[in-house]
Protein backbone atom coordinates (compact mmCIF):
# COMPACT_ATOMS: atom_id res chain seq x y z
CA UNK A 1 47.71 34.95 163.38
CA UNK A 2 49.90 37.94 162.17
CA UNK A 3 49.44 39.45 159.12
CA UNK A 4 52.58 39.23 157.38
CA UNK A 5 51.64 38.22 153.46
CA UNK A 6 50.28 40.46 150.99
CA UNK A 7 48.92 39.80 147.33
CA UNK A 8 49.52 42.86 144.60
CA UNK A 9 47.07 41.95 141.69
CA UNK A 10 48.96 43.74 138.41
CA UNK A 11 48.33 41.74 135.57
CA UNK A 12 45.90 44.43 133.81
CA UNK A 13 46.88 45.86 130.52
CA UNK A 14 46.37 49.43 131.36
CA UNK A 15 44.83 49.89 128.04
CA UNK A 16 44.00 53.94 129.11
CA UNK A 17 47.78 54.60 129.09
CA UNK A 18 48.54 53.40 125.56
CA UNK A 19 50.30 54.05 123.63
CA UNK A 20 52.89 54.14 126.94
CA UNK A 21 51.63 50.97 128.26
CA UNK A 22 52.15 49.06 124.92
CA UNK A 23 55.68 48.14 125.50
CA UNK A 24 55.51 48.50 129.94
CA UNK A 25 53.56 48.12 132.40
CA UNK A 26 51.25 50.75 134.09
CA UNK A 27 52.61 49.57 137.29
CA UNK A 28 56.20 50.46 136.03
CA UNK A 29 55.04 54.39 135.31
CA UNK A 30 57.31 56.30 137.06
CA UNK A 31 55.87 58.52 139.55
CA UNK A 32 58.21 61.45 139.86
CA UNK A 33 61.36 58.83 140.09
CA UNK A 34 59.94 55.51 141.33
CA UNK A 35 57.64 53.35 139.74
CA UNK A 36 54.37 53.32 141.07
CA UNK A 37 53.70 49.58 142.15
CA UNK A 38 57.40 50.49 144.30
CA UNK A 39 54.58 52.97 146.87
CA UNK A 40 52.41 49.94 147.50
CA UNK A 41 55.16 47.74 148.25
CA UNK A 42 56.54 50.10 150.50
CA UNK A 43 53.10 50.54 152.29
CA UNK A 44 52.79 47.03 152.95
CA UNK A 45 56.69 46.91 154.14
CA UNK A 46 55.71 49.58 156.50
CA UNK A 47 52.49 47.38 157.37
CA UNK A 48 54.49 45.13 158.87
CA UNK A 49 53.99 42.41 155.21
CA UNK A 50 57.30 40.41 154.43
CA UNK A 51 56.14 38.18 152.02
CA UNK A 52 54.46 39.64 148.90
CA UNK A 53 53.14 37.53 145.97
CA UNK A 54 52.99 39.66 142.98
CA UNK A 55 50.68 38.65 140.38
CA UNK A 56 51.03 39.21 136.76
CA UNK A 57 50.74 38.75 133.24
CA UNK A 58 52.39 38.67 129.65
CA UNK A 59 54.48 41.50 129.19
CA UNK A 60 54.88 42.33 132.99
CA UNK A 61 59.14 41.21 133.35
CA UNK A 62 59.85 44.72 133.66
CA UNK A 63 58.62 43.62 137.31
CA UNK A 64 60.23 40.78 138.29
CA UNK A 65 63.39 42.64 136.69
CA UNK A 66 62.40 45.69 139.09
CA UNK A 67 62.67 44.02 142.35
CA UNK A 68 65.73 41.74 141.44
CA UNK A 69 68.97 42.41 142.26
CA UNK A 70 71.33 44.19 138.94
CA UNK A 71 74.57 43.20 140.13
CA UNK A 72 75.77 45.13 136.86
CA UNK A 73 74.21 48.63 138.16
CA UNK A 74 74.98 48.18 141.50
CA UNK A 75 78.95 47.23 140.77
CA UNK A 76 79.03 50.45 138.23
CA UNK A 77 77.64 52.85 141.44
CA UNK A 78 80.23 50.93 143.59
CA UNK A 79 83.12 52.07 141.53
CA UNK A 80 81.93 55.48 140.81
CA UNK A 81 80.95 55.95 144.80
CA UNK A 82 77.37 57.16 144.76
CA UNK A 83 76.85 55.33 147.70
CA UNK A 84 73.52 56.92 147.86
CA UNK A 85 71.80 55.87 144.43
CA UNK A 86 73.74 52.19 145.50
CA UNK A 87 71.87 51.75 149.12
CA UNK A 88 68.45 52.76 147.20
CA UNK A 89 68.97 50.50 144.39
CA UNK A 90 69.52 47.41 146.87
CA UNK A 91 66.80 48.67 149.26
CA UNK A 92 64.13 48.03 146.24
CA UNK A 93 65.51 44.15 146.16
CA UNK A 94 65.88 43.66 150.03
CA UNK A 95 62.54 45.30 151.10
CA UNK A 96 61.08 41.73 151.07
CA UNK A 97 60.49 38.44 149.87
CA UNK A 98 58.85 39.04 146.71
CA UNK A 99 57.52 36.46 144.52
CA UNK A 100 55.68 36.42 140.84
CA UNK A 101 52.85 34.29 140.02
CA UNK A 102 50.83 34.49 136.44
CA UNK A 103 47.50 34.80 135.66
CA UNK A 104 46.83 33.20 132.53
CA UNK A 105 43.76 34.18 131.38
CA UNK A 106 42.23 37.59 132.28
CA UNK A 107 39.27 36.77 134.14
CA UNK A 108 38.67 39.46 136.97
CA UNK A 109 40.50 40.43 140.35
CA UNK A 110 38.64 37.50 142.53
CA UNK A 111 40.58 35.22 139.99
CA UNK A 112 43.87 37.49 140.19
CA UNK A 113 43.65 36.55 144.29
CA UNK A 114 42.83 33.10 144.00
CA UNK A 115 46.12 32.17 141.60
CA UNK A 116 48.18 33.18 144.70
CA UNK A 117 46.23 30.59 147.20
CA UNK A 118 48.84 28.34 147.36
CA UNK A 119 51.00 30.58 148.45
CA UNK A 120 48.95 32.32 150.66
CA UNK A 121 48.47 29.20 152.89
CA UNK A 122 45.94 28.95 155.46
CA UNK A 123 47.29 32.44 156.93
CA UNK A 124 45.07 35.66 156.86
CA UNK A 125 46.62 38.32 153.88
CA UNK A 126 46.34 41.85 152.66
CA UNK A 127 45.25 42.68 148.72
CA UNK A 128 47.18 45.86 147.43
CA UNK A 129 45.80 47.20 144.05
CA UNK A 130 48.78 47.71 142.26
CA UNK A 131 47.31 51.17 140.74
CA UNK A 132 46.09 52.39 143.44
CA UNK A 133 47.99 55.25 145.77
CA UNK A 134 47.08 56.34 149.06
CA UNK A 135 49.70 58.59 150.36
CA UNK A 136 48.22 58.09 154.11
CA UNK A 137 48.44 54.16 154.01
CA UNK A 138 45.67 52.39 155.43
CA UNK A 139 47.07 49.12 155.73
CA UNK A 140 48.40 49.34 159.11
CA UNK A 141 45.30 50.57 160.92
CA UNK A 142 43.19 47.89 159.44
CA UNK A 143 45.71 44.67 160.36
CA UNK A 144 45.45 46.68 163.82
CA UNK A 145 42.05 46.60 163.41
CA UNK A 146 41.84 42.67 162.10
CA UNK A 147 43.95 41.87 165.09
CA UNK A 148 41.31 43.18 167.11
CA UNK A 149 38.69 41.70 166.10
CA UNK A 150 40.00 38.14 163.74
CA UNK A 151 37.69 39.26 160.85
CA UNK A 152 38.69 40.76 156.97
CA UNK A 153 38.41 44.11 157.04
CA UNK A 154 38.30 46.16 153.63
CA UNK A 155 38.87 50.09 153.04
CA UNK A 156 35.78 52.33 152.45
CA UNK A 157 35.65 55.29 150.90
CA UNK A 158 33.15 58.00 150.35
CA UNK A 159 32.87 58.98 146.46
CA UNK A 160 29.66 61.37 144.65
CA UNK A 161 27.06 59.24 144.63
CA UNK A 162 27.08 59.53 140.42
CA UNK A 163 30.66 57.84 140.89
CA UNK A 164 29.73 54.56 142.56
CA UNK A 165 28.62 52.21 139.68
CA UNK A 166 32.98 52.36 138.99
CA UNK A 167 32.79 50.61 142.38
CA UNK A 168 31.92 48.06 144.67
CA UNK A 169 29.32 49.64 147.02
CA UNK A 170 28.79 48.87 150.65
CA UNK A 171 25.92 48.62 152.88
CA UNK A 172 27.38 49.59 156.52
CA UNK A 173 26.48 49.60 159.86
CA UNK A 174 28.12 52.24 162.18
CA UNK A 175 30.46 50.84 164.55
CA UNK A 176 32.69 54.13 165.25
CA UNK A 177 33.96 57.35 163.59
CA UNK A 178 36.59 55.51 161.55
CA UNK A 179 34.74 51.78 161.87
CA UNK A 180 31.45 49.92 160.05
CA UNK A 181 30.22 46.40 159.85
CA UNK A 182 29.61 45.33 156.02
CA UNK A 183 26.18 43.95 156.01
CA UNK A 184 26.60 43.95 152.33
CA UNK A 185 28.39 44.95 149.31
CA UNK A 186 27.37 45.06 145.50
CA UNK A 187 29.62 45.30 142.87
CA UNK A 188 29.22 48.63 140.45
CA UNK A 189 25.66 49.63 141.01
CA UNK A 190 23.65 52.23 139.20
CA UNK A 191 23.51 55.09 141.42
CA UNK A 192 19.55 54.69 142.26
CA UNK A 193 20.65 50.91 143.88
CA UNK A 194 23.53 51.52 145.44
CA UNK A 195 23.35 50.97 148.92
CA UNK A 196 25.26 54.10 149.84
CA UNK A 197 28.22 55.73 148.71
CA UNK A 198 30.64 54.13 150.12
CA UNK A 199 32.92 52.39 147.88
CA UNK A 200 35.66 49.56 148.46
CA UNK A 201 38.85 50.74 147.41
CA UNK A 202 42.54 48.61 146.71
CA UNK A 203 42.77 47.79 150.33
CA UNK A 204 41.70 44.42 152.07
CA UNK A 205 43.31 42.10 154.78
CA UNK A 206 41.38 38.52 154.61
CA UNK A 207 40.34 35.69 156.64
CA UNK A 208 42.12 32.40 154.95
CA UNK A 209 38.15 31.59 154.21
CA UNK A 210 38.09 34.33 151.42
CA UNK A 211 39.79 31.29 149.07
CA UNK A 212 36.96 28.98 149.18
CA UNK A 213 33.84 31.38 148.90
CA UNK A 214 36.14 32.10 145.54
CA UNK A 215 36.19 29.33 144.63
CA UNK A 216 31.81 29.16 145.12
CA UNK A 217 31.36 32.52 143.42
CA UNK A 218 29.89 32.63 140.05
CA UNK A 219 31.08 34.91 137.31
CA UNK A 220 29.77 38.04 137.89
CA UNK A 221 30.10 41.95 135.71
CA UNK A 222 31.54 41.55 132.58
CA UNK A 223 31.37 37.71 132.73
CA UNK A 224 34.52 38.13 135.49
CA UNK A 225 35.01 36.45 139.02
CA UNK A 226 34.86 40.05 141.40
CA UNK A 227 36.01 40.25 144.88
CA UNK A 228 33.14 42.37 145.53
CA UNK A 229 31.14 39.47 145.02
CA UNK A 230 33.27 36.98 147.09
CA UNK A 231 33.37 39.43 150.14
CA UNK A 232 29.50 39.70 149.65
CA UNK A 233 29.51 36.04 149.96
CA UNK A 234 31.92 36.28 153.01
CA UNK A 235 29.78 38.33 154.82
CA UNK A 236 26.73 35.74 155.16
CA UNK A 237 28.72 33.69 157.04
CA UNK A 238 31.42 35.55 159.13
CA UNK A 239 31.57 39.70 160.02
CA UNK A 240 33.68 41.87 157.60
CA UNK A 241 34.62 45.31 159.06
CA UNK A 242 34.95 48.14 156.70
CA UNK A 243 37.86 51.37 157.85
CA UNK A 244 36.37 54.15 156.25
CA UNK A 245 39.46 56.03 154.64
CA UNK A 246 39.67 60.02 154.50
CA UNK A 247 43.43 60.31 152.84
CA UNK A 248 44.20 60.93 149.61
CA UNK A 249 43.99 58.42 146.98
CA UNK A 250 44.67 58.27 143.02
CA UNK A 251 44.48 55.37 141.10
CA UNK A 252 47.47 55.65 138.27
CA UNK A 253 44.99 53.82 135.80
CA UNK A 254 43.60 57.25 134.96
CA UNK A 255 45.77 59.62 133.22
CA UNK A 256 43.97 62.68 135.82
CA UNK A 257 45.40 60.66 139.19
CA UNK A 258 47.95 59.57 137.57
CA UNK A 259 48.96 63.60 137.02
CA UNK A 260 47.74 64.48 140.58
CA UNK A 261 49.82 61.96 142.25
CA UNK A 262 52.61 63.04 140.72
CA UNK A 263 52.42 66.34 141.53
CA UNK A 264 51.63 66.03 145.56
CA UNK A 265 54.48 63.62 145.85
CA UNK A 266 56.78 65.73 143.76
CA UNK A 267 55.91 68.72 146.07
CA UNK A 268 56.35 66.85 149.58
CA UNK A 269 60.11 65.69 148.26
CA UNK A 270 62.62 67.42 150.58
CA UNK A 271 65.07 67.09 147.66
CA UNK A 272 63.16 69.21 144.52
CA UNK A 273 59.58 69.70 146.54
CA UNK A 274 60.20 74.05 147.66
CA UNK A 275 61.36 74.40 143.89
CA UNK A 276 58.83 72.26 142.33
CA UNK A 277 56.01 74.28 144.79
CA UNK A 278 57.81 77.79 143.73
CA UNK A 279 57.19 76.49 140.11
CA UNK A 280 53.69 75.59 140.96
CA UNK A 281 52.98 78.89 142.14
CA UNK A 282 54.71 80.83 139.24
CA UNK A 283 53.07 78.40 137.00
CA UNK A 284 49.12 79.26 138.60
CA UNK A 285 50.29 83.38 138.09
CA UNK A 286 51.13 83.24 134.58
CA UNK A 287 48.20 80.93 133.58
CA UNK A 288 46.20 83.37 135.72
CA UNK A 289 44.83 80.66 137.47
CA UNK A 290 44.33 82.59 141.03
């Protein structure tokens, strides 16, 4: 079957951007002008995904709000004639059909994905990480890639090898330059067990069969129901292909990224990005940085 539903997990609290997360949502942080959950919607448009279940929690309206329509806004660019700012404000609501489901207690992102089962169907999906950025979107290649072979595939990533108990760490076998099998996975190792360096990053399309080894998984780090732990359990029982991703990626969660991403999609703009490089430039001289 196609892949044409996605799942964006964004109920976290984003507790390392406070005291500008107390009152919004990290999701909602605008990256030079558009929020940052707005990219990962508009990789999984481009992905081919038309159905999107968003799922959040207290304090999150400012999304829901975000992808609605504001016939108020949209009537007050009519009359003034910026038809511009008007088609991009009805492009956010009109991109597809998004719907919001809440998680109700926080208890870990294998929990976040099963509260959107229902919705989900018996239909293969793709899991965006709402805070995470890849400016080379994987999610294309690896439906290709699940259309190919009818198995969940999940993004890999190389990271220093002092970096991978953040992670979920996999155990691959080679299948091509851009291609492994997952014999295993473990969720945030110590360095010293980790399997290898390769760590699953905010980028999955599933088999429907995902929802029920949830639903057998046990608890796992910090008492919470990990996907890590679910794919593990996939993999006993049906192949899971891991894309190994070389693009850039910055997850917003961390004020560094967050800072990082803004500035590389700030400098590709064709609107502000020669000034804002000229500035970079002028910026690096008088800071005698080169």
């Amino acid at each position: 079957m196609a892949v044409t539903k996605a799942i964006i997990p964004a109920a976290g609290l984003g507790t390392r951007f406070l005291p500008a997360t107390k009152a919004q949502p990290k999701e909602m942080l605008p990256l030079v002008d558009k929020p940052a959950i707005q990219y990962v919607v508009e990789e999984a448009v481009r992905a081919g995904i038309t159905d999107i279940i968003i799922v959040t929690g207290r304090g999150k309206r400012s999304l829901e709000d975000h992808f609605d329509r504001s016939f108020e806004l949209e009537y007050y660019l009519k009359a003034k004639g910026d038809k511009r700012k008007l088609d991009a404000v009805r492009e956010i609501s009109e991109m597809a059909d998004i719907y919001f489901v809440r998680q109700g207690d926080p208890l870990g992102l294998g929990h976040a994905v099963a509260c959107a089962e229902r919705h989900i169907g018996g239909e293969p999906f793709a899991v965006l990480l709402g805070d995470d950025i890849m400016t080379d979107g994987p999610l294309r290649r690896m439906i290709e890639v699940f259309e190919q072979y009818g198995r969940s595939v999940i993004a890999l990533q190389e990271v220093p090898l002092p970096e991978i108990s953040a992670y979920g760490a996999a155990k691959p076998e080679p299948i091509d330059d851009q291609l492994v099998k997952v014999l295993d996975i473990v969720e945030k190792p110590a360095p010293e067990a980790a399997p290898s360096n390769l760590a699953a990053i905010g980028r999955y399309v599933f088999t429907p069969e995902i929802f029920s080894v949830l639903r057998e998984t046990a608890p796992g780090v910090g008492g919470e129901l990990q996907l890590t732990d679910a794919i593990r359990g996939l993999a006993q029982v049906q192949a899971v292909y891991g894309y190994l991703y070389e693009g850039a990626r910055y997850d917003i969660g961390k004020k560094i990224d967050f800072l990082r991403a803004t500035v590389e999609l700030a400098s590709e703009r064709e609107d502000i990005g020669r000034e804002f490089r000229e500035f970079l430039a002028d910026f690096a001289v008088r800071k005698k940085l080169v």
